[in-house]
N, C-alpha and C. Protein backbone atom coordinates (compact mmCIF):
# COMPACT_ATOMS: atom_id res chain seq x y z
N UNK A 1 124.47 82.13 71.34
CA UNK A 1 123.43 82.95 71.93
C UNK A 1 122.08 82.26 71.72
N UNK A 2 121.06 82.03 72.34
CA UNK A 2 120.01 81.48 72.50
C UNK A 2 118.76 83.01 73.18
N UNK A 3 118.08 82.32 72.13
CA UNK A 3 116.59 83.22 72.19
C UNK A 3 115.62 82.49 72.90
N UNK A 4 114.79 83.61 72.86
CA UNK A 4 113.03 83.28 74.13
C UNK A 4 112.42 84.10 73.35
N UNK A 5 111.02 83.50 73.16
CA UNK A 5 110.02 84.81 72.85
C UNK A 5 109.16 84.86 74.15
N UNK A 6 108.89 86.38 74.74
CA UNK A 6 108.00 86.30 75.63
C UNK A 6 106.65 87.10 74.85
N UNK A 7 106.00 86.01 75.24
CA UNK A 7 104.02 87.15 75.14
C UNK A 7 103.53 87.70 76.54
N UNK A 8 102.46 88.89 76.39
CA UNK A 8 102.06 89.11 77.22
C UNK A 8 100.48 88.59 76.64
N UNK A 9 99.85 88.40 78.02
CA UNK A 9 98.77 88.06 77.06
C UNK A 9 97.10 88.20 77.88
N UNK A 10 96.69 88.28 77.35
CA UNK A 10 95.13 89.04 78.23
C UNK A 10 94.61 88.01 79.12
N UNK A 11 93.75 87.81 80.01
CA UNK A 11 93.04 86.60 80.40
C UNK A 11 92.21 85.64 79.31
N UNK A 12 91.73 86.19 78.58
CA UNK A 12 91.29 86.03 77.34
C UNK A 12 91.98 85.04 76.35
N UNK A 13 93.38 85.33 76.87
CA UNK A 13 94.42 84.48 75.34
C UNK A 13 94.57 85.66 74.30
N UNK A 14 94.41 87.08 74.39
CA UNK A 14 94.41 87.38 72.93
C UNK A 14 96.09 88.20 73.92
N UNK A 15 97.07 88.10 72.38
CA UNK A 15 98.50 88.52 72.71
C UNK A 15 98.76 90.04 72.77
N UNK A 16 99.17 90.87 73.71
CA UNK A 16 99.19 92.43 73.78
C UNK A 16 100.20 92.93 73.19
N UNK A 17 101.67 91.75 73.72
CA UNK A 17 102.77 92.60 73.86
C UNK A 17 103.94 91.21 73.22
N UNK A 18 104.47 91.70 72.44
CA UNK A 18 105.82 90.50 72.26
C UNK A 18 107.21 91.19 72.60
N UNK A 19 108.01 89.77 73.21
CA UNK A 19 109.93 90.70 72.37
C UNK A 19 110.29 89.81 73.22
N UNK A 20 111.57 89.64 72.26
CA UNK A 20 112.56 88.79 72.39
C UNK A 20 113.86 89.10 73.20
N UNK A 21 113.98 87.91 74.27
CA UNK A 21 115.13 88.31 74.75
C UNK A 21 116.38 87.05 74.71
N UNK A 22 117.71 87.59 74.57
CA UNK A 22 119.07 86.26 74.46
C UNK A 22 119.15 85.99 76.20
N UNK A 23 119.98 85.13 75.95
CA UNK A 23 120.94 84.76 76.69
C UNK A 23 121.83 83.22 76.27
N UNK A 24 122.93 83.48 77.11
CA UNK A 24 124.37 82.83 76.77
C UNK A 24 124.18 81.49 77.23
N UNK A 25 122.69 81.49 78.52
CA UNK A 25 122.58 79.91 79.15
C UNK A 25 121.36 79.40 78.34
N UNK A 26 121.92 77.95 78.37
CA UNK A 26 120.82 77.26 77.67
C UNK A 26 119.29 76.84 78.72
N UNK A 27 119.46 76.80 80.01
CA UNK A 27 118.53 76.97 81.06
C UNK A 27 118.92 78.58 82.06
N UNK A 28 117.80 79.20 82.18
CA UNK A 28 118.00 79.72 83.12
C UNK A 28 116.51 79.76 83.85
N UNK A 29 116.94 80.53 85.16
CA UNK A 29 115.61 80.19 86.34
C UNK A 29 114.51 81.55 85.70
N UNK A 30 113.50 81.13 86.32
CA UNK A 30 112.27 81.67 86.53
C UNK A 30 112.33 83.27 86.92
N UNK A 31 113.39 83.65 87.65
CA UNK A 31 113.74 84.63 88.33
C UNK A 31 114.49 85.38 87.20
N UNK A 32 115.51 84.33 87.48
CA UNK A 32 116.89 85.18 85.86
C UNK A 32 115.92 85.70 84.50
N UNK A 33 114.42 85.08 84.36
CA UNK A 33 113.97 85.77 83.10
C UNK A 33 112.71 86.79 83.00
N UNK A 34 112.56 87.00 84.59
CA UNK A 34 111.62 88.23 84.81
C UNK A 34 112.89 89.52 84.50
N UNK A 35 114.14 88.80 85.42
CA UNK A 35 115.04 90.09 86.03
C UNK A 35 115.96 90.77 83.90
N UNK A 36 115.50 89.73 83.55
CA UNK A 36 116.12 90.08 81.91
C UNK A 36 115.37 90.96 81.46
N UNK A 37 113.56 90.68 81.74
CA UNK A 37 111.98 90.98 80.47
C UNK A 37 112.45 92.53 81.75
N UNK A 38 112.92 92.78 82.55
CA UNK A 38 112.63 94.29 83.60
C UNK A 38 113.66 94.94 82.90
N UNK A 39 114.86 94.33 82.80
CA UNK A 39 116.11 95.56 82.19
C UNK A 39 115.53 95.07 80.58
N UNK A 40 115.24 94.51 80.04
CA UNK A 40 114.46 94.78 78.56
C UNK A 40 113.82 96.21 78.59
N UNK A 41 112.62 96.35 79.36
CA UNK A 41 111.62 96.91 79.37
C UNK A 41 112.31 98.20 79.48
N UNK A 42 112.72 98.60 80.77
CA UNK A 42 113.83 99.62 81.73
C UNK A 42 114.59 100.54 80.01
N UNK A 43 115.16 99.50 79.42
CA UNK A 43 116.14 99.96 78.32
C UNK A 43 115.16 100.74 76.97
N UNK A 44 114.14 99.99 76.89
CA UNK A 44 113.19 100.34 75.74
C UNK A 44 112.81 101.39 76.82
N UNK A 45 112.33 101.80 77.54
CA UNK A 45 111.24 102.88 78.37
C UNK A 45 112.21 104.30 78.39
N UNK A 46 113.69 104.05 78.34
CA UNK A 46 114.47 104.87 78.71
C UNK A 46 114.70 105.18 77.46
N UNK A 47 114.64 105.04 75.87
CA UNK A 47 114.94 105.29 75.06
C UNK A 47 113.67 105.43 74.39
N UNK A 48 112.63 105.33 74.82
CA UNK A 48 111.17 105.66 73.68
C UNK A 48 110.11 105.53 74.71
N UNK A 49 109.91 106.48 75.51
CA UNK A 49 108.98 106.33 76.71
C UNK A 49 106.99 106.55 75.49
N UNK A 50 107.28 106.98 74.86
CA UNK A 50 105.94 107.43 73.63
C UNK A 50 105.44 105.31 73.52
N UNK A 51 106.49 105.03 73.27
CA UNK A 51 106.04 103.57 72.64
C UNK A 51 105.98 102.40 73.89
N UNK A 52 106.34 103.07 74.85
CA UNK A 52 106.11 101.73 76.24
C UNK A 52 104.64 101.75 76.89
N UNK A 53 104.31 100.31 76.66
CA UNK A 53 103.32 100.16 77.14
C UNK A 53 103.36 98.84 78.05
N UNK A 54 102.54 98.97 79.31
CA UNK A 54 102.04 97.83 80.17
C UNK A 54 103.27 96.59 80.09
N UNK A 55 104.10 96.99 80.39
CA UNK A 55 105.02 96.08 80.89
C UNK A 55 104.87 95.75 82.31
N UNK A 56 105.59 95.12 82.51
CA UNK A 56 105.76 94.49 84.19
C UNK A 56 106.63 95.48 84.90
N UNK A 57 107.11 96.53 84.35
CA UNK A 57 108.17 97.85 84.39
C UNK A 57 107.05 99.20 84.75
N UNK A 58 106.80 99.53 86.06
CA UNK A 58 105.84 100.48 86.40
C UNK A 58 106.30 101.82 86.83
N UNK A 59 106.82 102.39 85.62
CA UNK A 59 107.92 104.12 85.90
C UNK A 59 106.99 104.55 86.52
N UNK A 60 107.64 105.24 87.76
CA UNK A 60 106.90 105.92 88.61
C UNK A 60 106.68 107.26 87.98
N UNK A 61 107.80 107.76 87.28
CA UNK A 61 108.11 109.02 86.60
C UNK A 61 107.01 109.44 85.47
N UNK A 62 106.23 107.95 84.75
CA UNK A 62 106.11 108.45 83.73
C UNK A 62 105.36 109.43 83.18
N UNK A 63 104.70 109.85 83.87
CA UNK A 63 104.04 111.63 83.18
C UNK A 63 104.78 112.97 83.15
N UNK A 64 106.02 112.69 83.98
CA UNK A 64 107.02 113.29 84.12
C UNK A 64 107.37 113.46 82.72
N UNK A 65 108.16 112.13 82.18
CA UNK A 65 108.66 111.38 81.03
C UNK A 65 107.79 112.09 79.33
N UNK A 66 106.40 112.04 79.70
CA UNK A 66 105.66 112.02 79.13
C UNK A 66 105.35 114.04 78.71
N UNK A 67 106.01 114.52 79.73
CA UNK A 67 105.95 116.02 79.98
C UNK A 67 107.19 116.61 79.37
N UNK A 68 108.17 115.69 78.79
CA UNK A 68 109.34 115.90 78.27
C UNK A 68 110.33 116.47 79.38
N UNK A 69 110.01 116.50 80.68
CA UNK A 69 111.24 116.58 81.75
C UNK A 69 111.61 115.51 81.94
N UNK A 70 113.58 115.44 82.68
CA UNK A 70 114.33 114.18 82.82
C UNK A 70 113.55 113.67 84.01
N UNK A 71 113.43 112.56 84.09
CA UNK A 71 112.73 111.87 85.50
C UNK A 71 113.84 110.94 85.76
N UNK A 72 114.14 110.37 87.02
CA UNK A 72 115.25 109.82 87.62
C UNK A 72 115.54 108.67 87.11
N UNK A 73 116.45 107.77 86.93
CA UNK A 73 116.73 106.87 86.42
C UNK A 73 115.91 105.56 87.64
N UNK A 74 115.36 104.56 86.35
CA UNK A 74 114.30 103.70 86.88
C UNK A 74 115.49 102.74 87.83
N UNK A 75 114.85 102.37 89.39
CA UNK A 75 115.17 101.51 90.45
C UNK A 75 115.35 99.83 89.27
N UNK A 76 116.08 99.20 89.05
CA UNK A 76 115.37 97.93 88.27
C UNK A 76 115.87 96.66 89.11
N UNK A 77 116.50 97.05 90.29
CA UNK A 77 116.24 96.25 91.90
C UNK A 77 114.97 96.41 92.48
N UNK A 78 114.20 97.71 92.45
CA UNK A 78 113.36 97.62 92.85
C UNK A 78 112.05 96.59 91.91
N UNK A 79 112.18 97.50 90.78
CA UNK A 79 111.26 96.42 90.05
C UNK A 79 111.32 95.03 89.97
N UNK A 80 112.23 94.53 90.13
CA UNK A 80 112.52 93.51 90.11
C UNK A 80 111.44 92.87 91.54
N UNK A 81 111.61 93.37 92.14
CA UNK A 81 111.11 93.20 94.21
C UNK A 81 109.48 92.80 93.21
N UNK A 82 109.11 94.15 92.87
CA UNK A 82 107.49 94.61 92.74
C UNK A 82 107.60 93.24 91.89
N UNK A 83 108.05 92.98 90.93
CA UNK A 83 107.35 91.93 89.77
C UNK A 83 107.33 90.48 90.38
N UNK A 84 108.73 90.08 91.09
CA UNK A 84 108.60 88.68 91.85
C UNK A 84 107.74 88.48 93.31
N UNK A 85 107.58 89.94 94.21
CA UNK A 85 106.32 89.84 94.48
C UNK A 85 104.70 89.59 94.16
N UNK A 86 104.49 90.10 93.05
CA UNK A 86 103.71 89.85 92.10
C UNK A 86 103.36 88.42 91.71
N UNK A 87 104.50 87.93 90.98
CA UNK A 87 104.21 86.66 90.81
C UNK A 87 104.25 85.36 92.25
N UNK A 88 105.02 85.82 92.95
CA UNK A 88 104.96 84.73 94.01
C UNK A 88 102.87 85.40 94.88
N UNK A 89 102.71 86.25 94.47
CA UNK A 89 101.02 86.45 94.94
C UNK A 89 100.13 86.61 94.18
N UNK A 90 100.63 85.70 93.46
CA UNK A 90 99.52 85.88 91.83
C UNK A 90 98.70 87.19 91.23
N UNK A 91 99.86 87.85 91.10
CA UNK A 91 99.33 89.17 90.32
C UNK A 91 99.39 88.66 88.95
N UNK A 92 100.68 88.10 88.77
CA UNK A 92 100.67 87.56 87.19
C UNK A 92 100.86 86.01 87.27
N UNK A 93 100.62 85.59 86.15
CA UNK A 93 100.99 83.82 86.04
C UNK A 93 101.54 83.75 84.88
N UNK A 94 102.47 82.73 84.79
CA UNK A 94 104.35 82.55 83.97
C UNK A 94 103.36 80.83 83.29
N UNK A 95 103.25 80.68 81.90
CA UNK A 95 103.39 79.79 81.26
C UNK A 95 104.30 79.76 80.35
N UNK A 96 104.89 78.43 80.29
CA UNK A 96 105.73 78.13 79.70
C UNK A 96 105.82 76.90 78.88
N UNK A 97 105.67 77.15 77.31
CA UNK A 97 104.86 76.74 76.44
C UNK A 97 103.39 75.50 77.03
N UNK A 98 102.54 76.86 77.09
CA UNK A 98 101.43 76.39 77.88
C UNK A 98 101.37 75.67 79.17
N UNK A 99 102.47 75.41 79.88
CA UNK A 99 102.43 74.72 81.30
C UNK A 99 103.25 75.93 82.85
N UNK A 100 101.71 75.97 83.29
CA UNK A 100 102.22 77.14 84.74
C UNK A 100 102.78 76.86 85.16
N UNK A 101 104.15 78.00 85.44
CA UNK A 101 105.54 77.91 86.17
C UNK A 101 105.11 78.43 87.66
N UNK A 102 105.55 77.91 88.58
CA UNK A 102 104.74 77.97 89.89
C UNK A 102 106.26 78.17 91.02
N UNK A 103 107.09 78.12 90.64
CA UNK A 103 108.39 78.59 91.72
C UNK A 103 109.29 79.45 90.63
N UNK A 104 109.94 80.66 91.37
CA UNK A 104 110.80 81.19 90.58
C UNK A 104 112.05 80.71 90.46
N UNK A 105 112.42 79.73 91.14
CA UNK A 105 114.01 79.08 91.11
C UNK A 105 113.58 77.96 89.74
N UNK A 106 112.47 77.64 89.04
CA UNK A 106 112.35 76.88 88.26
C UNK A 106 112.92 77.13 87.06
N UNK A 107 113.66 76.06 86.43
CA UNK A 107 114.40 75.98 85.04
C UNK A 107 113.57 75.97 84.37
N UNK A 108 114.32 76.73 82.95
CA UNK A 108 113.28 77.50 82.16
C UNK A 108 114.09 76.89 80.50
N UNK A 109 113.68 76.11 79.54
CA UNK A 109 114.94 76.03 78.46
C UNK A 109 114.78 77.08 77.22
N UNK A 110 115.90 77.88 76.83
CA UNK A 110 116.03 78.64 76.32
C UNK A 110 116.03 78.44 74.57
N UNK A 111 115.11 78.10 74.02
CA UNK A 111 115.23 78.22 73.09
C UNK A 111 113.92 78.71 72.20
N UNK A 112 114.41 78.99 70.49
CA UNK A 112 113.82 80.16 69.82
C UNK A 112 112.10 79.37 69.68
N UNK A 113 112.47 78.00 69.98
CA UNK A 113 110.92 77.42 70.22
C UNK A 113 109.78 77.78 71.56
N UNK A 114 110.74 78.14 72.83
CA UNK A 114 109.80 78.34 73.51
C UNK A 114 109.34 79.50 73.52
N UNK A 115 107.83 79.81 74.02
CA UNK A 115 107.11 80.67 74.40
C UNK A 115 106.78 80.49 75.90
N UNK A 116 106.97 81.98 76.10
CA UNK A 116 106.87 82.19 77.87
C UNK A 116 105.57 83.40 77.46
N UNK A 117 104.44 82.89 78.49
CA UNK A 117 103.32 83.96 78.35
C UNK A 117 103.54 84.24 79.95
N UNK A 118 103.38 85.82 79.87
CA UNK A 118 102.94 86.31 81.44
C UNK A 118 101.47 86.93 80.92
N UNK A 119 100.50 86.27 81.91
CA UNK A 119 99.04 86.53 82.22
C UNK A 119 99.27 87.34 83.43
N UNK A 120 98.63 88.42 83.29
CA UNK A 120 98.68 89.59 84.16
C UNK A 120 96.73 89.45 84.38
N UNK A 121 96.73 88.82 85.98
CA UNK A 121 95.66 88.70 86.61
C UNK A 121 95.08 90.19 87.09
N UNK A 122 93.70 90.01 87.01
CA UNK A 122 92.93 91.47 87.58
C UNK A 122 91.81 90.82 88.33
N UNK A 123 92.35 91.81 89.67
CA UNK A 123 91.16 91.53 91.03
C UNK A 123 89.72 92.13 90.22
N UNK A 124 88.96 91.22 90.68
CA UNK A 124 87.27 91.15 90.65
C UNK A 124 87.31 92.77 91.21
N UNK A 125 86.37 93.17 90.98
CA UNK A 125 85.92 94.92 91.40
C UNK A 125 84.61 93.87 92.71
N UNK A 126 85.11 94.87 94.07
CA UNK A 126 84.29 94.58 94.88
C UNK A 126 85.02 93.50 95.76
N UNK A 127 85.82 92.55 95.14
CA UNK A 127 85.60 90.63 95.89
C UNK A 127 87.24 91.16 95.98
């Protein structure tokens, strides 16, 4: 089993959010490790909605959640759509130990050394 640490991380550089995810391949794509960090997120949100924050995972439900009624079980095909849209239109940007990943079919190597930062870009107010 082989580890990743992912950061989230401000424009700034300062780190918001960590966690670790396996997998069985020693490379996988760009794609295969958004679609992992969404059912990460999906699994933590569905079991401790109090402690989820600002993931790339956007429950539509969550004040629902937050109201202590059941809200529908999260789309994580859909999220998946919203987040690789995202990144293929630069909502967010994928470094990988410090060098921008720029296609999602790009190999990614899995180990407890690398760091994957997603920079979650914010439109200018106005521009």
């Amino acid at each position: 089993m082989n580890i990743i640490k992912i950061q989230d991380e401000s424009a700034a550089g300062d780190i918001l959010n960590e966690i670790t995810l396996k997998f069985n391949e020693e490379y996988i794509t760009v794609s295969n490790l958004i679609k992992a960090r969404i059912e990460s997120e999906i699994t933590h949100y569905e079991s401790n909605v109090k402690s989820y924050k600002n993931g790339l995972v956007i429950p539509e439900q969550l004040e629902t959640r937050l109201n202590n009624k059941k809200p529908k079980p999260i789309d994580a095909e859909k999220q998946l759509y919203i987040a690789l849209d995202a990144f293929n239109n630069n909502g967010f940007i994928l470094l990988v130990d410090d060098e921008q990943v720029e296609n999602v079919n790009q190999k990614v190597l899995v180990d407890k050394s690398t760091v994957v930062s997603f920079i979650k870009l914010t439109p200018l107010v106005g521009g």
